[in-house]
Protein backbone atom coordinates (compact mmCIF):
# COMPACT_ATOMS: atom_id res chain seq x y z
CA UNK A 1 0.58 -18.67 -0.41
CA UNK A 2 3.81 -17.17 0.35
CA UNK A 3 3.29 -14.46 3.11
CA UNK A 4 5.26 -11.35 3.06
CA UNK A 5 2.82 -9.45 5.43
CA UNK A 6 5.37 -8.78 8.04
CA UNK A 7 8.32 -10.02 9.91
CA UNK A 8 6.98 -11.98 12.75
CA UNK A 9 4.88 -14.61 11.36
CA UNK A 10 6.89 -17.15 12.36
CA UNK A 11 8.13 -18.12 15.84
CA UNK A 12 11.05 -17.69 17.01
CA UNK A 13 15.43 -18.38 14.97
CA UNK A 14 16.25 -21.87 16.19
CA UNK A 15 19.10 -20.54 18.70
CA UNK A 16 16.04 -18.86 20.47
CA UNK A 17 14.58 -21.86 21.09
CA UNK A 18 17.45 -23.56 21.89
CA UNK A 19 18.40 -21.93 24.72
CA UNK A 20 14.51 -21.88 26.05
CA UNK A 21 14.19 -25.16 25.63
CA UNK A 22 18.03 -26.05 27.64
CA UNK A 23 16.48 -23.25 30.47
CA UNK A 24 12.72 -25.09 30.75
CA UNK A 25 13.44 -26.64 33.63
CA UNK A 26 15.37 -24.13 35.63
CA UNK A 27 13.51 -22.68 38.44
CA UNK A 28 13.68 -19.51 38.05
CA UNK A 29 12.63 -16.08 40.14
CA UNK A 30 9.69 -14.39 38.70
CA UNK A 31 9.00 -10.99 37.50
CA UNK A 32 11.98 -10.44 35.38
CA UNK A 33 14.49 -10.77 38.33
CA UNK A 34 16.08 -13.28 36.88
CA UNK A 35 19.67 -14.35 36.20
CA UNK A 36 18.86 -14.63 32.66
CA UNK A 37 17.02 -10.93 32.59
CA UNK A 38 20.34 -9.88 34.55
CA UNK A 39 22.79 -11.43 31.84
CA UNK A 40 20.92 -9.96 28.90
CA UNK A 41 20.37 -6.69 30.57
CA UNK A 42 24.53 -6.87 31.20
CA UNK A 43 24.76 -7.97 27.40
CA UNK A 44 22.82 -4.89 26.33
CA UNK A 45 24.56 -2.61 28.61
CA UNK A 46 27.93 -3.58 27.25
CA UNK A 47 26.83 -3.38 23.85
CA UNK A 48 25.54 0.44 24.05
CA UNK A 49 28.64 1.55 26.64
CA UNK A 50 26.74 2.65 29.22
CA UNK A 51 26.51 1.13 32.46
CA UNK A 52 23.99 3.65 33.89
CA UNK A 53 20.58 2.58 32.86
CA UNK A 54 17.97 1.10 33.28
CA UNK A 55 16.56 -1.83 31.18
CA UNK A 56 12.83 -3.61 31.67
CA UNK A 57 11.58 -6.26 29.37
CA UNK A 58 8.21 -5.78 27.83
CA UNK A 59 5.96 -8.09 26.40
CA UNK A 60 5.08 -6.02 23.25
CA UNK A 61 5.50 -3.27 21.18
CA UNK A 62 2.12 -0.93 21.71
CA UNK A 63 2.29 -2.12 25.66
CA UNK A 64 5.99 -0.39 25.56
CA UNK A 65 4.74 2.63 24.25
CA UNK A 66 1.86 3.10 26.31
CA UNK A 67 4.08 2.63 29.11
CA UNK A 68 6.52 5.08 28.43
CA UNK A 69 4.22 7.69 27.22
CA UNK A 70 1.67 7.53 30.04
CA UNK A 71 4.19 7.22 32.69
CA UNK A 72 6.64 10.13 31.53
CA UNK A 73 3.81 12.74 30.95
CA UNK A 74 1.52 14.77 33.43
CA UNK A 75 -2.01 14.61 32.77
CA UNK A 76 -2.25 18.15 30.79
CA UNK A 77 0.50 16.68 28.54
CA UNK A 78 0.71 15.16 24.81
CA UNK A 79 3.14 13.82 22.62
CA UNK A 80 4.39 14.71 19.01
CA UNK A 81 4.22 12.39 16.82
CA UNK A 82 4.69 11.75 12.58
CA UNK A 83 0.82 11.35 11.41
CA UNK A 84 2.19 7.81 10.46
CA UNK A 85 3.95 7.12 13.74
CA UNK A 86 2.84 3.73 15.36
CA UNK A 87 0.76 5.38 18.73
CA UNK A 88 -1.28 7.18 15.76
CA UNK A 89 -2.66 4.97 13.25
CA UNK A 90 -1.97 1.36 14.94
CA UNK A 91 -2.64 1.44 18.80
CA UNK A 92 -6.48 1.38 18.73
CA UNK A 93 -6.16 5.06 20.27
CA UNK A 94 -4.10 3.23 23.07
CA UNK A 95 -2.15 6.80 23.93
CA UNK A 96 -5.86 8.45 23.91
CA UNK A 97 -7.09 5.89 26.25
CA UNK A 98 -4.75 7.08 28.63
CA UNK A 99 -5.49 11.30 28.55
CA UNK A 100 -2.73 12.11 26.56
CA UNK A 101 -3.13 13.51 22.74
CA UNK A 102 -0.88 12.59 20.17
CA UNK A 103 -0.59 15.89 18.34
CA UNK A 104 0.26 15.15 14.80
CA UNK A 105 2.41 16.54 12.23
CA UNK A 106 2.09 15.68 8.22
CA UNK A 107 5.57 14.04 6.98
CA UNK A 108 6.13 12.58 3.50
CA UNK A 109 8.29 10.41 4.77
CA UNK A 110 7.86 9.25 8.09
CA UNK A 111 9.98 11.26 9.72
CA UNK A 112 9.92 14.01 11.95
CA UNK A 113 11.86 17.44 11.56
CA UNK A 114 13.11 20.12 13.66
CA UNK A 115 11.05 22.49 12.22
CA UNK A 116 8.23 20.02 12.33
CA UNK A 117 8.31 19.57 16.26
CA UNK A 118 9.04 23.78 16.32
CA UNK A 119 5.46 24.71 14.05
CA UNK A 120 3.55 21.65 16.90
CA UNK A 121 5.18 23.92 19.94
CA UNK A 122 3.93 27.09 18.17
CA UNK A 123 0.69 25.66 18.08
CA UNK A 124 0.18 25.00 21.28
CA UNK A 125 0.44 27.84 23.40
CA UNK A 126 -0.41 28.56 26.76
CA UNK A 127 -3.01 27.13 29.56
CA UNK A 128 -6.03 26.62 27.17
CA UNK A 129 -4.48 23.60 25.08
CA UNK A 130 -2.65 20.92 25.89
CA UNK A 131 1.15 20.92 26.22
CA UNK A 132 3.49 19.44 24.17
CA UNK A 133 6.08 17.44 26.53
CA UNK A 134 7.59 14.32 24.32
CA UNK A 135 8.39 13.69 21.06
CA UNK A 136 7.92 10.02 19.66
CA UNK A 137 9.57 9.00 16.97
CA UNK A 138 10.46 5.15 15.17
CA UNK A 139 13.58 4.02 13.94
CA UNK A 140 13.08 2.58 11.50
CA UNK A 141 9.89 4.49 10.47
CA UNK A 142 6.48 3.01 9.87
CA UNK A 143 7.69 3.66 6.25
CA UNK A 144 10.65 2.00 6.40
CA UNK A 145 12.54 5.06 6.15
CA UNK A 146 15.42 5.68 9.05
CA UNK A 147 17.26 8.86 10.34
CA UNK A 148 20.69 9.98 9.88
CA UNK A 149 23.25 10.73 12.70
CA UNK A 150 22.66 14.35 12.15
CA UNK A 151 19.09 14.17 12.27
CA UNK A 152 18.86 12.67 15.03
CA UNK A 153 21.12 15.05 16.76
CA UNK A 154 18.87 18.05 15.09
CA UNK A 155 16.06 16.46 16.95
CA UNK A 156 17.83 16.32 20.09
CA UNK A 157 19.08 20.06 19.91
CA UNK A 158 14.87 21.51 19.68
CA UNK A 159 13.92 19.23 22.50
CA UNK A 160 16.77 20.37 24.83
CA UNK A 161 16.07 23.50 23.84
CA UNK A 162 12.21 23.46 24.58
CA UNK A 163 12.72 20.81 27.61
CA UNK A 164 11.24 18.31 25.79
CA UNK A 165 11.37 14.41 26.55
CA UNK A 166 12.76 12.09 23.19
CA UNK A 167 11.27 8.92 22.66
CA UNK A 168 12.49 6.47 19.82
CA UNK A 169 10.56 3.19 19.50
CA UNK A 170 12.96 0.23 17.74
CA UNK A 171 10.21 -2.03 16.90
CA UNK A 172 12.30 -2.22 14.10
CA UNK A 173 15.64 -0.79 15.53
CA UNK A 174 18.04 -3.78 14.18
CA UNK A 175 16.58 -3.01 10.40
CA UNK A 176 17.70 0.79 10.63
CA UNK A 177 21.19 -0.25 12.11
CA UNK A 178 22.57 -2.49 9.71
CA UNK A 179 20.75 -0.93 6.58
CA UNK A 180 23.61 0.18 4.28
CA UNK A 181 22.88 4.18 4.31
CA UNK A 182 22.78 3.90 7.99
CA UNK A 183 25.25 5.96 9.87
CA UNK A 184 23.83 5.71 13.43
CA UNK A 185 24.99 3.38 16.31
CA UNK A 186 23.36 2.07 19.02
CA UNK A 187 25.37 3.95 21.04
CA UNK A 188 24.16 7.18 19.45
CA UNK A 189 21.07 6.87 20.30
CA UNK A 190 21.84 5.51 23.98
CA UNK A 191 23.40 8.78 24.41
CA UNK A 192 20.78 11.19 22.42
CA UNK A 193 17.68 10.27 23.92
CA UNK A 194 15.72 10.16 27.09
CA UNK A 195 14.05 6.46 26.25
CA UNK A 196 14.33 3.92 23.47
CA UNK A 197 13.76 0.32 22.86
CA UNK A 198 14.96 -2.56 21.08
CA UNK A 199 12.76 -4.53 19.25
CA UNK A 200 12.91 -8.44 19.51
CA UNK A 201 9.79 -9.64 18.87
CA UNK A 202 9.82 -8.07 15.03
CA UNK A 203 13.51 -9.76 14.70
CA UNK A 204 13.43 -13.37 16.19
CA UNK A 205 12.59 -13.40 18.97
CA UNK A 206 8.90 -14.80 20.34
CA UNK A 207 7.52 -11.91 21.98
CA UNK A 208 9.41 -9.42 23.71
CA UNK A 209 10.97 -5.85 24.09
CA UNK A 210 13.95 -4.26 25.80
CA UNK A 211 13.30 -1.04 27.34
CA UNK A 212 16.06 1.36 27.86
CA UNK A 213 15.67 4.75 29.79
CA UNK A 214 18.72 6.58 29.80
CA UNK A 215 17.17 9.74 31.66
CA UNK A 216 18.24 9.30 35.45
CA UNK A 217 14.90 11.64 36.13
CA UNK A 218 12.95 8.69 34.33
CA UNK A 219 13.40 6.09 36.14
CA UNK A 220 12.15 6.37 39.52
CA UNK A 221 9.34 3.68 40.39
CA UNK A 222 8.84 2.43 36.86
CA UNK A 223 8.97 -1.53 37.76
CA UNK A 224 5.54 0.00 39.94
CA UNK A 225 4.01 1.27 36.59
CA UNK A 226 4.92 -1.56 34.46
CA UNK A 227 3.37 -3.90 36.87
CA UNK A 228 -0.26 -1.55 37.17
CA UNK A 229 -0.44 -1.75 33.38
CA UNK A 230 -0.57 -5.25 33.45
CA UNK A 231 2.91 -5.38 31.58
CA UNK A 232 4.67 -7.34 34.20
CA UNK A 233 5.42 -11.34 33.41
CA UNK A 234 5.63 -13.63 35.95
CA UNK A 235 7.70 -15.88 33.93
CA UNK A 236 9.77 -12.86 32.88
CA UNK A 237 12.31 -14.85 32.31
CA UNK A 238 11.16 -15.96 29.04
CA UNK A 239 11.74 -12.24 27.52
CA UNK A 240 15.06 -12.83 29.48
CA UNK A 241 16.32 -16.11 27.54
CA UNK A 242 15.53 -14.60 24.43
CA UNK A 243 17.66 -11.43 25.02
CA UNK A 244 20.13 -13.22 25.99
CA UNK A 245 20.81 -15.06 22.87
CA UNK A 246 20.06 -12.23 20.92
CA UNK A 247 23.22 -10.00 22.22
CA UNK A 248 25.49 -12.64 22.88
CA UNK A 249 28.41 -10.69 22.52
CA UNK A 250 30.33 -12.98 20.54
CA UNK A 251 27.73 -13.69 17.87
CA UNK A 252 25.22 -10.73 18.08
CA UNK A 253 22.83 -13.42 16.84
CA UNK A 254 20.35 -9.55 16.83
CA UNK A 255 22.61 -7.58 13.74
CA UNK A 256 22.60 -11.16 11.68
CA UNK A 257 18.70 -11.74 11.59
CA UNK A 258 18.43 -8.01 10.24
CA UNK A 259 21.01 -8.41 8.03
CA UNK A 260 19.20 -10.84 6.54
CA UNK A 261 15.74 -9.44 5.91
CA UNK A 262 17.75 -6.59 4.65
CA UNK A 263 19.59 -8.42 2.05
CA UNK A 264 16.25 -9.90 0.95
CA UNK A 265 14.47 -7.16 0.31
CA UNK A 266 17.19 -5.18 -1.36
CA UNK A 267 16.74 -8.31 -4.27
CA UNK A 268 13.02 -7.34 -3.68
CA UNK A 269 13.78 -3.76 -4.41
CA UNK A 270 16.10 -4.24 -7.22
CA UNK A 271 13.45 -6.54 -9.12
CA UNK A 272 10.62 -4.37 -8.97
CA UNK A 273 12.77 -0.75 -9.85
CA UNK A 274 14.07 -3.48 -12.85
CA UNK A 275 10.48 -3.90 -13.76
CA UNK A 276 9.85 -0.16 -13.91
CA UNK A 277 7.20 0.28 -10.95
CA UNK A 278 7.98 3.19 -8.69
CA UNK A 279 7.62 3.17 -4.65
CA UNK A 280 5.38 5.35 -2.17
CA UNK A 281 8.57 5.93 -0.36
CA UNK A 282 12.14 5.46 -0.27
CA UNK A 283 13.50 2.09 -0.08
CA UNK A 284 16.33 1.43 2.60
CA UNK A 285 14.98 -1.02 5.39
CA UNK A 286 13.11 -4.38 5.11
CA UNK A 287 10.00 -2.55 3.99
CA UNK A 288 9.13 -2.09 0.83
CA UNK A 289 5.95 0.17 -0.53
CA UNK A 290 5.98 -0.36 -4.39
CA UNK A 291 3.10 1.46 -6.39
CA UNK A 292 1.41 -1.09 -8.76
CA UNK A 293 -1.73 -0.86 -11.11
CA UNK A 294 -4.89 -2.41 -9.26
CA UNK A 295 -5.47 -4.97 -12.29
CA UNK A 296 -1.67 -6.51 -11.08
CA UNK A 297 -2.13 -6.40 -7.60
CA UNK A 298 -5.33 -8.87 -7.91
CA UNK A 299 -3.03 -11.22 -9.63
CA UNK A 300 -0.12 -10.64 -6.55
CA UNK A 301 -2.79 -11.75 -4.27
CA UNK A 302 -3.43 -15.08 -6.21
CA UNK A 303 0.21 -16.30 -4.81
CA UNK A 304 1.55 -13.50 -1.76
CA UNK A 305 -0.14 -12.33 1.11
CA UNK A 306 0.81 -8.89 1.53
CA UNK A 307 -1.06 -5.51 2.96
CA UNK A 308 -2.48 -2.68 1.24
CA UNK A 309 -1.25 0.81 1.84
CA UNK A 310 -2.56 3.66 0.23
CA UNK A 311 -4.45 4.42 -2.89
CA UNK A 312 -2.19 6.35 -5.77
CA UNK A 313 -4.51 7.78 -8.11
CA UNK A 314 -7.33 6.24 -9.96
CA UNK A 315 -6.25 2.61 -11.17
CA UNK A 316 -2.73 2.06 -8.63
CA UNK A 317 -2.29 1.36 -5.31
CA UNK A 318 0.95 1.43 -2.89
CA UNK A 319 1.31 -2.21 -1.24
CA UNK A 320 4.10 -3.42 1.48
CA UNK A 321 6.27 -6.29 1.15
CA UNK A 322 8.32 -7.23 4.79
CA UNK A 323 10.65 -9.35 4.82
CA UNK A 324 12.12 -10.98 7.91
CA UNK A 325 14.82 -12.86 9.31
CA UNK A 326 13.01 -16.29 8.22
CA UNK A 327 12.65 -14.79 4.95
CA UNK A 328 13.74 -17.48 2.66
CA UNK A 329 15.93 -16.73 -0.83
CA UNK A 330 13.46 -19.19 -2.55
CA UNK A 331 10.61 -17.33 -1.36
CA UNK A 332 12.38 -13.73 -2.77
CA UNK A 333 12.75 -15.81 -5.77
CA UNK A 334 9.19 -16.39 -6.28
CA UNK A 335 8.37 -13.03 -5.80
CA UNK A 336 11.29 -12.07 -8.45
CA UNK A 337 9.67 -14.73 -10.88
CA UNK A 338 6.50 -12.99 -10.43
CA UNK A 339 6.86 -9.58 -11.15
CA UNK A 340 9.52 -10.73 -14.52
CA UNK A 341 6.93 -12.94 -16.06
CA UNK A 342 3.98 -10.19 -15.16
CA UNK A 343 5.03 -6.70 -14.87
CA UNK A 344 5.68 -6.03 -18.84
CA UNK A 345 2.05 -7.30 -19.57
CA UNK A 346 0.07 -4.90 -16.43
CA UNK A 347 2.61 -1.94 -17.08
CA UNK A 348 1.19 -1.72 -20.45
């Protein structure tokens, strides 16, 4: 079975381990206080241009999020969010668990709008609801979709205007950034939000993501927080190593992995729009949603492992493809193989 169920099946890219395993021995200081925490932490600094904030290393994705949500907001608080964002339909109510609502808003795509964040303020007004403080948002989306430069900057204009806090979670980040309709930097968003983060453990690394809050009001006693959530390594260090090699400044080992699992599932993409089959939602990142008849999805699941997204109608489904940085071209091939030899024969 050849697994294309998401893009961190596998461990970690070899330079990864390389420079874990030449570090093993090093004794090192705990808690992420480390000199490698401090080089990748100057890496990432340098990288983004700005020398005045503050970066934390988190074990995981939903831990990140919780973090930053239930630290930022007051207790009569929630947090806007796409009704397929991440802290809605794959934290296990994580943001709930804390007091704080995720107030939801319907987008086709993924992606949340101006006007979108406007109708959730409208909705919520005065003492006798909660209020509406942050607005999360991924990059790229849980649909694979990412925003544009101007978007982005759309977003940032309502929540200055309504004193709102912007979060963007980069579980993903490196897929959005070197995707070929991409027109955002890293940069960009360094300067247009209040908090993002960079995904590692979805694009080589082991485990592990970088925290950045760029909001000076945002950062006061955070290491305190991260540490009462449990989110605090001793061997920090190990997040540290791994960040390091990712932004080594003269390789940018990071861009390359994403690169890849772009490349392969553009072949992915061009294969199944050659076949005819049409997609639950735009294809531009290393996720791919194709809509298939049910009858040719049982035979997809003799060979791939893949996940199941949505039901289209009475007899097709949407599915998702990921592909990764380990992502192999004989593996694409397969997959290519696959839907020639098949698709003529369940498209009838």
């Amino acid at each position: 079975m050849i697994s294309f169920t998401n893009d961190y099946s596998e461990g970690a890219h070899p330079k990864v381990l390389e420079l874990l395993v030449a570090s093993n021995l090093e004794q090192n200081k705990g808690y992420g206080e480390d000199i490698h925490c401090d080089k990748a932490k100057e890496y990432i600094k340098q990288h983004i241009k700005r020398e005045d904030v503050d970066i934390h290393f988190i074990p995981g994705g939903t831990q990140t999020n919780l973090l930053v949500i239930s630290s930022f907001l007051r207790p009569h608080q929630c947090v806007i969010a796409a009704d397929t964002g991440h802290i809605n339909v794959h934290e296990t109510g994580a943001i709930e668990a804390t007091g704080h609502k995720v107030v939801t808003m319907v987008s086709p795509d993924g992606k949340l709008t101006p006007q979108m964040i406007q109708k959730a303020l409208e909705g919520h007004d005065g003492e006798h609801m909660v209020q509406p403080k942050m607005v999360y948002i991924s990059d790229t989306t849980e649909l694979g979709t990412i925003y544009t430069k101007q978007e982005l900057e759309d977003i940032q204009k309502v929540c200055q205007e309504n004193k709102l806090l912007l979060f963007l979670d980069g579980a993903r980040l490196a897929s959005a950034l070197t995707c070929k309709s991409n027109d955002l930097s890293i940069e960009d968003i360094a300067r247009l939000v209040d908090v993002f983060y960079i995904g590692g453990t979805k694009n080589g690394a082991l485990l592990g993501e970088a925290l950045v809050i760029c909001n000076e009001d945002l950062k006061e006693d955070f290491r305190f927080l991260i540490k009462q959530r449990g989110a605090m390594l001793a061997k920090g260090f190990v997040i540290g190593v791994q960040f390091e090699t990712l932004f080594q400044p003269e390789e940018l080992l990071y861009y390359e992995l994403a690169k890849h699992a772009n490349q392969m599932a553009e072949q992915l993409a061009d294969a199944i729009t050659a076949c005819e089959f049409d997609f639950y939602a735009p294809v531009v990142s290393n996720q791919l949603f194709p809509v298939l008849p049910n009858s040719f999805i049982a035979e997809l699941e003799k060979n791939f492992l893949f996940n199941w997204q949505a039901k289209v109608g009475e007899d097709k489904s949407a599915i998702r493809f990921v592909t990764s940085w380990a992502t192999t071209q004989e593996q694409v091939d397969k997959l290519v193989e696959f839907f020639k030899a098949y698709a003529k024969t369940y498209r009838a």
